[in-house]
N, C-alpha and C. Protein backbone atom coordinates (compact mmCIF):
# COMPACT_ATOMS: atom_id res chain seq x y z
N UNK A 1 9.27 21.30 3.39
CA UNK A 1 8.09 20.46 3.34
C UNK A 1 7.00 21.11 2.52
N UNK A 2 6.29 20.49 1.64
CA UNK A 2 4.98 20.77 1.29
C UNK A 2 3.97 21.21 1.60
N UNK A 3 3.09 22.32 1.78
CA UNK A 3 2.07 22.25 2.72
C UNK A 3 0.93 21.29 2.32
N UNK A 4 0.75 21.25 1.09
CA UNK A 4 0.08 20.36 0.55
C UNK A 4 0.05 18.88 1.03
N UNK A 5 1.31 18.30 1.03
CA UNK A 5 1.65 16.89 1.39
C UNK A 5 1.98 16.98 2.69
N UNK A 6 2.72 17.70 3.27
CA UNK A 6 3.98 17.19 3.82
C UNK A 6 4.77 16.50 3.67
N UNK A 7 4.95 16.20 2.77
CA UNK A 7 6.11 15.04 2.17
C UNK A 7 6.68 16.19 1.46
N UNK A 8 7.93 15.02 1.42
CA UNK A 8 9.24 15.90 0.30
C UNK A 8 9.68 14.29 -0.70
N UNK A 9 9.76 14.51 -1.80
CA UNK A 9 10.53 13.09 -2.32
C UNK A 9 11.70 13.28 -2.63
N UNK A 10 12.80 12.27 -2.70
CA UNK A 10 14.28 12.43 -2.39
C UNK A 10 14.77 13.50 -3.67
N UNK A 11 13.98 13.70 -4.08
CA UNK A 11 14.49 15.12 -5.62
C UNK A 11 14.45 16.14 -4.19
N UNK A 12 13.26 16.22 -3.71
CA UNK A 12 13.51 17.46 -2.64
C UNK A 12 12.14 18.14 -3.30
N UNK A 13 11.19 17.19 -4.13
CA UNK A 13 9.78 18.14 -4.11
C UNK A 13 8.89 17.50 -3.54
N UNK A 14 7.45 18.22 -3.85
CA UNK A 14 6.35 17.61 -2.71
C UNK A 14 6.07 16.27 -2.98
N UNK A 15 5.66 15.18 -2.64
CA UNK A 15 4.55 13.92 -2.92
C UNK A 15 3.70 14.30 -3.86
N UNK A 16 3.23 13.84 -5.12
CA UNK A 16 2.28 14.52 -5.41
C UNK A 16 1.24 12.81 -4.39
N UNK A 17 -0.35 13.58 -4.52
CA UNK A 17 -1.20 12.95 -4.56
C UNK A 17 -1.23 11.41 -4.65
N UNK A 18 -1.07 11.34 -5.80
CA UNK A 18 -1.04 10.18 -6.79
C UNK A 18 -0.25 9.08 -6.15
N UNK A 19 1.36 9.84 -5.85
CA UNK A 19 2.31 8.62 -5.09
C UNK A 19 1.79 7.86 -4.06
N UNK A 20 0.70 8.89 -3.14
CA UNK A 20 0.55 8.58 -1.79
C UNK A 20 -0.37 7.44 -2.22
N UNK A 21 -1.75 7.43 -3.15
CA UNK A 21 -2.83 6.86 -3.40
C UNK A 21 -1.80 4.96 -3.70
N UNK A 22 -0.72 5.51 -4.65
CA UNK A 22 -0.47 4.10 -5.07
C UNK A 22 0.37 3.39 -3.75
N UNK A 23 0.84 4.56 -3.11
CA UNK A 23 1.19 3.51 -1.40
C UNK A 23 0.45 2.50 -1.16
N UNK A 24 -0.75 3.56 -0.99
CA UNK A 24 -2.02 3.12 -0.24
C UNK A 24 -2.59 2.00 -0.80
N UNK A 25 -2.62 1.91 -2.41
CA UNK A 25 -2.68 0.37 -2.94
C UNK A 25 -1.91 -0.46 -3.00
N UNK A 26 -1.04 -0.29 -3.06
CA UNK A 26 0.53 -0.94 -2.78
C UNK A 26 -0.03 -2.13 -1.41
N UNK A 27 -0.20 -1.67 -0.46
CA UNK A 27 -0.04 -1.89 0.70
C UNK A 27 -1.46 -2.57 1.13
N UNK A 28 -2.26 -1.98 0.33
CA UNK A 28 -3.87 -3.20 0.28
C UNK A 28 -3.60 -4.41 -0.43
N UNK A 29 -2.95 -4.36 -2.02
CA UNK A 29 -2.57 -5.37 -2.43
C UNK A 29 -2.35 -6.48 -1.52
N UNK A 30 -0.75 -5.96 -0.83
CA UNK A 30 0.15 -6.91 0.12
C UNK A 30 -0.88 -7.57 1.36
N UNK A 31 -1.59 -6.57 1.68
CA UNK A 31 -2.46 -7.16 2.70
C UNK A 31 -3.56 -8.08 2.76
N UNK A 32 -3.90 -8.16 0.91
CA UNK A 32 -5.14 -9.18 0.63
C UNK A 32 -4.40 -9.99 0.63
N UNK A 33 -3.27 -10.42 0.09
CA UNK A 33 -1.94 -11.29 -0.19
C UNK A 33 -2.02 -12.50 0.78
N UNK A 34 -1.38 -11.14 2.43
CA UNK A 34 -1.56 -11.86 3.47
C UNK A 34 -2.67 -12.46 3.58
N UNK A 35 -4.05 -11.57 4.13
CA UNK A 35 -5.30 -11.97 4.40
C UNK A 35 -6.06 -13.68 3.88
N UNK A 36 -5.61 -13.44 2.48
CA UNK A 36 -5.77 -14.31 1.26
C UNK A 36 -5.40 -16.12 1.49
N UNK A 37 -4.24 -15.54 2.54
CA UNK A 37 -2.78 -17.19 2.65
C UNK A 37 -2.21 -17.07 1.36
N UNK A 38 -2.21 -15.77 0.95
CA UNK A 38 -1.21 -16.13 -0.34
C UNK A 38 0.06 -15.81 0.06
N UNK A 39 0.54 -15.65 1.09
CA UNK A 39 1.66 -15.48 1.28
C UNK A 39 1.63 -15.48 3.27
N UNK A 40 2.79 -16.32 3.49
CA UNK A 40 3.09 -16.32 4.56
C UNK A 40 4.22 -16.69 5.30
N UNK A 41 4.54 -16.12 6.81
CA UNK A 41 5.83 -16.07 7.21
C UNK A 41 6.69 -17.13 6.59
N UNK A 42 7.80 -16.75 6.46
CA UNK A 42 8.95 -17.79 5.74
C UNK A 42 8.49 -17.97 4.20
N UNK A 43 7.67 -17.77 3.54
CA UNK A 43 7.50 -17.49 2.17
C UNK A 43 8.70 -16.33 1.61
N UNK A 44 9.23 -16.40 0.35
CA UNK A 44 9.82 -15.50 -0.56
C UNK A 44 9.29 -13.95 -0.20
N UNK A 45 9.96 -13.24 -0.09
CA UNK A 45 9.40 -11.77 -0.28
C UNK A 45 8.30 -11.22 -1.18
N UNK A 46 7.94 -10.56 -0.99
CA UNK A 46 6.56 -9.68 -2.24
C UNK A 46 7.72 -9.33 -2.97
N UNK A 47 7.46 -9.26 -3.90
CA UNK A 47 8.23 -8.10 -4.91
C UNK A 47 7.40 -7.22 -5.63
N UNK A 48 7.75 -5.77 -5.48
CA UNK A 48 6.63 -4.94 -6.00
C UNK A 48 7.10 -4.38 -7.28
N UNK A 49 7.13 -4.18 -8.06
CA UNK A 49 7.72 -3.50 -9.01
C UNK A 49 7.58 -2.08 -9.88
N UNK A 50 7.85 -0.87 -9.87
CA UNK A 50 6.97 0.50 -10.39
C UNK A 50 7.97 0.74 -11.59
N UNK A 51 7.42 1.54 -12.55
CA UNK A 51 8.13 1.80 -13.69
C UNK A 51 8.76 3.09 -13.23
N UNK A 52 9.23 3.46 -14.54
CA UNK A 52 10.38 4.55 -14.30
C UNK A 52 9.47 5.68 -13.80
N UNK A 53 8.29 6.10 -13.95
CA UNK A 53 7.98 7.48 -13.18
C UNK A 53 7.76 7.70 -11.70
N UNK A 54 8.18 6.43 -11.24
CA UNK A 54 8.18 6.43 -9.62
C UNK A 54 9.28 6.93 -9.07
N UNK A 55 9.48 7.51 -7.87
CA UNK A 55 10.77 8.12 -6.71
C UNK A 55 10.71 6.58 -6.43
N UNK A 56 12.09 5.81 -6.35
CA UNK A 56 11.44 4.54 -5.83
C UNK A 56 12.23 4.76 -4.31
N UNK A 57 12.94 5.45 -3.92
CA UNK A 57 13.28 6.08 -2.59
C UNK A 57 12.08 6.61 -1.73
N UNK A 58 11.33 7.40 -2.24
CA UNK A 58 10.03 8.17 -1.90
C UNK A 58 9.37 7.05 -1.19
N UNK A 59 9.17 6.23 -2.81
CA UNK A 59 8.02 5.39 -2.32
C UNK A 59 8.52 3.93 -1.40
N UNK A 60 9.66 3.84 -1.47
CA UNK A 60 10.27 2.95 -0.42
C UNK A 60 9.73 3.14 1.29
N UNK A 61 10.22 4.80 1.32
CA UNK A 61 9.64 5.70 2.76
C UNK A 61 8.69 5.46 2.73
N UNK A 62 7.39 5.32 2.28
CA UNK A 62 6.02 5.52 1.93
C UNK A 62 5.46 4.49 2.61
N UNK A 63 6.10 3.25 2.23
CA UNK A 63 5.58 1.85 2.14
C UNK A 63 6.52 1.17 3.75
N UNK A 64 7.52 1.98 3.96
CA UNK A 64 7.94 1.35 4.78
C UNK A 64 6.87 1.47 6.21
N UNK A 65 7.42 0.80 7.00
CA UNK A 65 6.80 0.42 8.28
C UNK A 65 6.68 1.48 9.69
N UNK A 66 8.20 2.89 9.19
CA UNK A 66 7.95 3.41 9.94
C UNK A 66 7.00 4.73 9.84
N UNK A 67 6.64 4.80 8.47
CA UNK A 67 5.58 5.72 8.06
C UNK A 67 4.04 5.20 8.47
């Protein structure tokens, strides 16, 4: 583990910073979404999409529900 993060990303290094911040918007996005009625139960999934410099494993953990 990191002392820095505590995170590890599936390479097996720390989180940087940065990943955690775009969770964290990630997940405001989705929530204005909701908040918004732009999306609701029985609607299509969000689809989020990150380019290639993302862990998209990492940030899967990140975003998921049990973090």
């Amino acid at each position: 583990m990191s002392s820095a993060t505590g995170w590890l990303s599936s390479s097996g290094s720390s989180v940087s910073p940065t990943m955690i911040g775009s969770a964290v918007q990630v997940r405001r996005v989705v929530g204005d979404l909701i908040a918004g009625g732009q999306w609701r139960p029985g609607d299509a999934d969000i689809l989020v999409v990150f380019d290639v410099g993302y862990d998209a494993p990492c940030m899967a953990l990140l975003l998921s529900s049990a973090v």
